[in-house]
C-alpha atoms as a PDB file:
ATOM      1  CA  UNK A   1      -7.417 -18.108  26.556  1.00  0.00           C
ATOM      2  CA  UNK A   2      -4.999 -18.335  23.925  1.00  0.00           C
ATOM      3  CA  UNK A   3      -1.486 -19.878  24.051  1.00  0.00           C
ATOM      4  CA  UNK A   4       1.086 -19.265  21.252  1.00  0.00           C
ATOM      5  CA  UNK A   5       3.263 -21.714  21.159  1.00  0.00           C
ATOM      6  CA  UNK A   6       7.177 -19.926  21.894  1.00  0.00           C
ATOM      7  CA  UNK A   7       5.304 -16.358  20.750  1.00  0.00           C
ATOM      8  CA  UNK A   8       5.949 -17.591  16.776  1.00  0.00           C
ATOM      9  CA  UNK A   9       4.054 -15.380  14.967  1.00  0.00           C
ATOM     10  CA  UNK A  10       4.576 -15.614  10.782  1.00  0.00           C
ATOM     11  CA  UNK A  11       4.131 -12.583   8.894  1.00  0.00           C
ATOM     12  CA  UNK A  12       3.100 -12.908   5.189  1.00  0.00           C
ATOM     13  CA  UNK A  13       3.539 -10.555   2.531  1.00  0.00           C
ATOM     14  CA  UNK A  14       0.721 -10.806   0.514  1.00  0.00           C
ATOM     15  CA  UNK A  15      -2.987 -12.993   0.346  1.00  0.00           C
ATOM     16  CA  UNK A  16      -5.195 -13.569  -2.288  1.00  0.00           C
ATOM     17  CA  UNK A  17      -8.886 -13.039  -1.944  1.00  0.00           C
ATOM     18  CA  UNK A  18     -11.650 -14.308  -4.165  1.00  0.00           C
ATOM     19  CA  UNK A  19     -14.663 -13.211  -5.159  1.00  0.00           C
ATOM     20  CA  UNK A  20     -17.673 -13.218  -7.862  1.00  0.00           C
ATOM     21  CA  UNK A  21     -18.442 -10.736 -10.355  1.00  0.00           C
ATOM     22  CA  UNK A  22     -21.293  -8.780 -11.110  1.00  0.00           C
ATOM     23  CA  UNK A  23     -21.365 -11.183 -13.946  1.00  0.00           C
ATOM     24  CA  UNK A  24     -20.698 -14.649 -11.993  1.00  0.00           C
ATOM     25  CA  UNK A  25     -17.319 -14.849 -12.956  1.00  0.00           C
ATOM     26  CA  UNK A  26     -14.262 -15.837 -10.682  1.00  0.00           C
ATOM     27  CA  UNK A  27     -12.023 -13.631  -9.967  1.00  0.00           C
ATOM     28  CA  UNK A  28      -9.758 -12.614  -7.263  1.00  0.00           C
ATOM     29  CA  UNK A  29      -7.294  -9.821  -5.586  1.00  0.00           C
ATOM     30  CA  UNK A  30      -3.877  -9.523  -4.121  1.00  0.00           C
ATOM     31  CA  UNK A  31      -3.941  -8.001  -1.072  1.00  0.00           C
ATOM     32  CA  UNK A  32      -0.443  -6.740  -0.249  1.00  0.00           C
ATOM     33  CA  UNK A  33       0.019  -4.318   2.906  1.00  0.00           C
ATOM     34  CA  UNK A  34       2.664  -1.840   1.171  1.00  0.00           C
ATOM     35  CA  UNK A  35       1.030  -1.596  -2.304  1.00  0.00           C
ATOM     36  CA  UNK A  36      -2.363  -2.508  -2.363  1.00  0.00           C
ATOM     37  CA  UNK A  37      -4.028  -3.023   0.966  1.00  0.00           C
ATOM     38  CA  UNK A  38      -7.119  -1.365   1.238  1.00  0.00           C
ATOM     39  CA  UNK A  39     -10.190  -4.368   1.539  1.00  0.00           C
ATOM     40  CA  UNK A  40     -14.071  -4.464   2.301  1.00  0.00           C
ATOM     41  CA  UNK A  41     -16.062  -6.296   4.587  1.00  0.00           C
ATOM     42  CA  UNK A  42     -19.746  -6.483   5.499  1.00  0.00           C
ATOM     43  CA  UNK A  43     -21.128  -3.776   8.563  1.00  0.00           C
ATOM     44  CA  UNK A  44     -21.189  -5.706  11.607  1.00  0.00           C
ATOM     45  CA  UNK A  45     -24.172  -3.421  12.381  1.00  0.00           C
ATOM     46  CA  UNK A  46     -27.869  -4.588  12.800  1.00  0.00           C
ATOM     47  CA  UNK A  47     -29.257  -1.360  11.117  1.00  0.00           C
ATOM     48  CA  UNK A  48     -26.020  -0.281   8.768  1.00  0.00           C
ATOM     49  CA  UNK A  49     -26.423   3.316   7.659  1.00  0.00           C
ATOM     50  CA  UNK A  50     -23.757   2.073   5.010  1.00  0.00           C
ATOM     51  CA  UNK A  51     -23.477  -1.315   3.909  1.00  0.00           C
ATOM     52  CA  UNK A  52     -19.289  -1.829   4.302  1.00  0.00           C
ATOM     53  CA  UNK A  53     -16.664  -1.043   6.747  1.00  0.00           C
ATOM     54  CA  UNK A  54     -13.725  -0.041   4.965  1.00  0.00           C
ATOM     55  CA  UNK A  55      -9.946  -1.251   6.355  1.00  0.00           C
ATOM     56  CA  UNK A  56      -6.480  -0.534   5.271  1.00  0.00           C
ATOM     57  CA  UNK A  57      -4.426  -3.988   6.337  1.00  0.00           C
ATOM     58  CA  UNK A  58      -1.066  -3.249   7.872  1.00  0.00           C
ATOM     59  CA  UNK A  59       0.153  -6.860   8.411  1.00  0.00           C
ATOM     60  CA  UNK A  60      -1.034 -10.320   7.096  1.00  0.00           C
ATOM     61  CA  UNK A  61       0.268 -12.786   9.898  1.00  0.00           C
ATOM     62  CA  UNK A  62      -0.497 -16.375  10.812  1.00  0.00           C
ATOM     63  CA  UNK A  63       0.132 -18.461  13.933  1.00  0.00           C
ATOM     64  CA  UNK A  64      -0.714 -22.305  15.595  1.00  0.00           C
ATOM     65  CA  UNK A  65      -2.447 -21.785  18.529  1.00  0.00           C
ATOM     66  CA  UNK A  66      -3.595 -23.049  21.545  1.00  0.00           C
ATOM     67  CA  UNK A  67      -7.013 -22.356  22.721  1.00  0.00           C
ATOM     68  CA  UNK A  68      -8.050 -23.366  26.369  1.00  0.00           C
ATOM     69  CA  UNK A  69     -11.732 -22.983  27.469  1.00  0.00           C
ATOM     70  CA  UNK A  70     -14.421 -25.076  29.597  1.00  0.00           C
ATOM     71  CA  UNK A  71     -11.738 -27.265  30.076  1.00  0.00           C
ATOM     72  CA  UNK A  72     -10.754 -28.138  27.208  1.00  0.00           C
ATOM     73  CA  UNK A  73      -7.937 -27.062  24.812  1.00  0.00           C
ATOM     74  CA  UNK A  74      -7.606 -27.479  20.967  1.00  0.00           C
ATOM     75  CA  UNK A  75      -5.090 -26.562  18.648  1.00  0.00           C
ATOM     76  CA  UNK A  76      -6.239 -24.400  15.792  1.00  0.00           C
ATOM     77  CA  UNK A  77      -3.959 -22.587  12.893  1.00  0.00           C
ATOM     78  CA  UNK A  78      -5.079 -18.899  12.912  1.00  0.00           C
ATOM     79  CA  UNK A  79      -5.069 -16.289  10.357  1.00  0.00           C
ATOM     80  CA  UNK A  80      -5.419 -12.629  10.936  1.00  0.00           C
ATOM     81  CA  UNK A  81      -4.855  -9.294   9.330  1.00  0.00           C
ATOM     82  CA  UNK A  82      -3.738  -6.437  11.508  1.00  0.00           C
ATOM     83  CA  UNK A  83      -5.973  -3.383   9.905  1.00  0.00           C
ATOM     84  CA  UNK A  84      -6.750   0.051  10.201  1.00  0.00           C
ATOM     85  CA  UNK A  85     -10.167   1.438  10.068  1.00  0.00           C
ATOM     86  CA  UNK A  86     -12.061   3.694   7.522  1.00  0.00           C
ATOM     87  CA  UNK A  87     -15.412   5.131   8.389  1.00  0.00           C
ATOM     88  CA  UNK A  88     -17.733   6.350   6.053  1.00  0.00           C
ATOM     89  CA  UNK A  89     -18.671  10.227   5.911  1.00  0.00           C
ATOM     90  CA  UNK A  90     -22.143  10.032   6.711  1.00  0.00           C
ATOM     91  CA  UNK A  91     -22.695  13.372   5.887  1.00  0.00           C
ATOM     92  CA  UNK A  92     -21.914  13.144   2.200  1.00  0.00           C
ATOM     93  CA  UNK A  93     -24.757  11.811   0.525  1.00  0.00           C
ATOM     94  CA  UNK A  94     -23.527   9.278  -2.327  1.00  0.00           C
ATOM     95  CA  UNK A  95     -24.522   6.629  -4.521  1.00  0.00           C
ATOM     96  CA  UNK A  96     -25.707   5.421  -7.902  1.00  0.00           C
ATOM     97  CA  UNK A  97     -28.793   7.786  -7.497  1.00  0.00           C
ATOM     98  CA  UNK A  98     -26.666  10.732  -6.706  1.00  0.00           C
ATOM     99  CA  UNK A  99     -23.513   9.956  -9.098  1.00  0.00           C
ATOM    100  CA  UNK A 100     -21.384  10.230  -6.613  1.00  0.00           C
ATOM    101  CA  UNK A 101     -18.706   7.763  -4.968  1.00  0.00           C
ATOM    102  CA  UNK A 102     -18.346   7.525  -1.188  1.00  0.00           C
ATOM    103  CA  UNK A 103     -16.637   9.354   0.821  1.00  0.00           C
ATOM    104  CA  UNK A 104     -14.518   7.784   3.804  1.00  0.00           C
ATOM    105  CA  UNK A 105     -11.779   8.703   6.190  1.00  0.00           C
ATOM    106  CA  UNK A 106      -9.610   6.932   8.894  1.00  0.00           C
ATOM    107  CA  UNK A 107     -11.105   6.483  12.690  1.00  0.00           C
ATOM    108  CA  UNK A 108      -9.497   8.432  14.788  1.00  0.00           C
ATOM    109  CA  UNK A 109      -7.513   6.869  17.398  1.00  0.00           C
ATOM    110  CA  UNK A 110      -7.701   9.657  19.761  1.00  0.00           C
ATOM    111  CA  UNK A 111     -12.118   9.417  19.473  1.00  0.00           C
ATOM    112  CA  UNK A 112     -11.966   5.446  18.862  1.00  0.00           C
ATOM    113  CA  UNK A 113     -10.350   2.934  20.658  1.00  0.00           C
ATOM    114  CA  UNK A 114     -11.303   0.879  18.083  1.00  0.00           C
ATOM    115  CA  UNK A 115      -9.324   2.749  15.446  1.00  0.00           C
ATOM    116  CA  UNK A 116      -6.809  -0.224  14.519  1.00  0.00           C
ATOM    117  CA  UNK A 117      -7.319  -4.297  15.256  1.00  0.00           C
ATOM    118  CA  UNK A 118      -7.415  -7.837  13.716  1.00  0.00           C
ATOM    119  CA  UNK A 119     -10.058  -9.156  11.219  1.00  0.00           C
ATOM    120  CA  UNK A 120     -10.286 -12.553   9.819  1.00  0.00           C
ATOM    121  CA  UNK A 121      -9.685 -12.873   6.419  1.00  0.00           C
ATOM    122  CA  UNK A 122     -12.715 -14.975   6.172  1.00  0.00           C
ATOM    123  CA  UNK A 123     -14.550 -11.887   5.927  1.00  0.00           C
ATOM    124  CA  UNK A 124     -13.109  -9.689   3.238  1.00  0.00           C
ATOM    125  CA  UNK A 125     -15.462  -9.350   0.335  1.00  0.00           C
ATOM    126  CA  UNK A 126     -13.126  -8.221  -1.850  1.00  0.00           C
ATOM    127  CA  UNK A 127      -9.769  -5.727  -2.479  1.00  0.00           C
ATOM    128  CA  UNK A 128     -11.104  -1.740  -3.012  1.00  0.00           C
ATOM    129  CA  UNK A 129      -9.801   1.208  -4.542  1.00  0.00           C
ATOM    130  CA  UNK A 130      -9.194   4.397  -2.434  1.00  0.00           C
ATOM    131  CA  UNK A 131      -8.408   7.403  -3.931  1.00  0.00           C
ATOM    132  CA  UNK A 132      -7.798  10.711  -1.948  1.00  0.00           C
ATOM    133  CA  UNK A 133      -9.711  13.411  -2.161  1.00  0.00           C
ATOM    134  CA  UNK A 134      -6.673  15.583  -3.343  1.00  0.00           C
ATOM    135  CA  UNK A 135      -8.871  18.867  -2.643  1.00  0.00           C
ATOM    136  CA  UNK A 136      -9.407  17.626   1.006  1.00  0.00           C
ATOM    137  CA  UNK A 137      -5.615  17.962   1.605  1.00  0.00           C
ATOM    138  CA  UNK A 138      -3.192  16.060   3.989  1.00  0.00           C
ATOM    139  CA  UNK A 139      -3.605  16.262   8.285  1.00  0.00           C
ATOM    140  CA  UNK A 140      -3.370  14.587  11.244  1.00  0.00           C
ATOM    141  CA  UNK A 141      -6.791  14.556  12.458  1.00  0.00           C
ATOM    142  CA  UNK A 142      -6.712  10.870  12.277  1.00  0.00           C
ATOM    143  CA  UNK A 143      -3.025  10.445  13.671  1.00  0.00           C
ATOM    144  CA  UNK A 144      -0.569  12.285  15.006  1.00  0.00           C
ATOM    145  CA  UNK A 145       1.596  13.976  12.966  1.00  0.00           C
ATOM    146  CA  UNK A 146       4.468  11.975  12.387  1.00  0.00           C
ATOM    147  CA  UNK A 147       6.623   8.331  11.309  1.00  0.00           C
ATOM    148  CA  UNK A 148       3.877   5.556  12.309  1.00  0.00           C
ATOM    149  CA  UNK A 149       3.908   1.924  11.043  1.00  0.00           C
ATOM    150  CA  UNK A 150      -0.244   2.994   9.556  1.00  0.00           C
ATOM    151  CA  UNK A 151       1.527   4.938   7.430  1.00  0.00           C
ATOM    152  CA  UNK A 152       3.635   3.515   4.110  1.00  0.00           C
ATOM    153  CA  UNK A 153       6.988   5.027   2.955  1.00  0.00           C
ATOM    154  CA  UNK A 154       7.702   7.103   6.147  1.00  0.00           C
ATOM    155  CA  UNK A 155       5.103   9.302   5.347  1.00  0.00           C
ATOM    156  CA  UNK A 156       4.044  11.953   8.162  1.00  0.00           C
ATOM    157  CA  UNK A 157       0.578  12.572   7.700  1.00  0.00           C
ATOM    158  CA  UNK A 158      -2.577  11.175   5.703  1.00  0.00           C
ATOM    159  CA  UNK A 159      -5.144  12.460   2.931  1.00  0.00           C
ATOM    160  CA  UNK A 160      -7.988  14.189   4.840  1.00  0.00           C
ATOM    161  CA  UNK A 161     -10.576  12.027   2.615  1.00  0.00           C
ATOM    162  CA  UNK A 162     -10.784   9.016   0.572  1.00  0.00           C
ATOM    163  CA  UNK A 163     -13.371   8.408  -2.653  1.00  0.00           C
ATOM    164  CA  UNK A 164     -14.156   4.456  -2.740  1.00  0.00           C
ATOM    165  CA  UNK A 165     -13.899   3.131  -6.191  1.00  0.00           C
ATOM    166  CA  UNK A 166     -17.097   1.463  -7.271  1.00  0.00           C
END
């Protein structure tokens, strides 16, 4: 269980994540929700048919916590980013080989209940470029049509498709 001490929950603006190059050098991004918020992180899965799960990070919030279990209970300072998911289209066959970017597009919330949640910010790789797929056009397939915090700048509706920057 997890207490949270008077419901205090701090909301940050922006984090910095570092990372090496393809050329061992240190470098880092800014990860800011409202202009630059799109990150990468390992698959989770055993057998990944792509290598990264894609997220676009809504919030950055931390909190002290509580956490009661087998008796015990320890305080602990938590970090989390509030995200919503990108899925690769697994149809589109891409890659160095094929000189072509990937192709991703938000989970749907209505097929996925597992379209928004938290991630630690442990396990960001590193910032990513998304750029829509401008002949893919805007819809809802993802989200309904209409004002939603997922969405920046009041916008109604998202680009159908997303190339990720390499």
């Amino acid at each position: 269980m997890v207490i949270i001490p008077n419901n205090t929950v701090y909301s940050v603006q922006t984090m910095q994540v570092h990372y090496t190059t393809y050329d061992m050098r240190r470098e880092y991004d800014t990860i800011n929700p409202k202009t630059h918020g799109d990150v990468m992180v390992l698959s989770g899965e055993s057998a990944p048919s792509h290598s990264y799960w894609y997220a676009h990070v809504l919030g950055i919030y931390h909190m002290d916590t509580w956490l009661q279990g087998d008796g015990e209970t320890e305080k602990q300072h938590l970090e989390v980013l509030h995200v919503r998911w990108l899925t690769p289209l697994l149809s589109y066959k891409s890659g160095m080989q094929r000189t072509r970017l990937p192709k991703v597009v938000f989970v749907s919330e209505e097929s996925d209940h597992d379209a928004f949640g938290f991630l630690d910010p442990g396990q960001v790789i590193q910032g990513t470029h998304l750029i829509p797929t401008f002949a893919s056009g805007h819809g809802s397939s993802s989200l309904r049509h209409g004002k939603s915090l997922a969405r920046p700048n009041g916008q109604l509706d998202d680009w159908e498709v997303y190339y990720v920057g390499m």
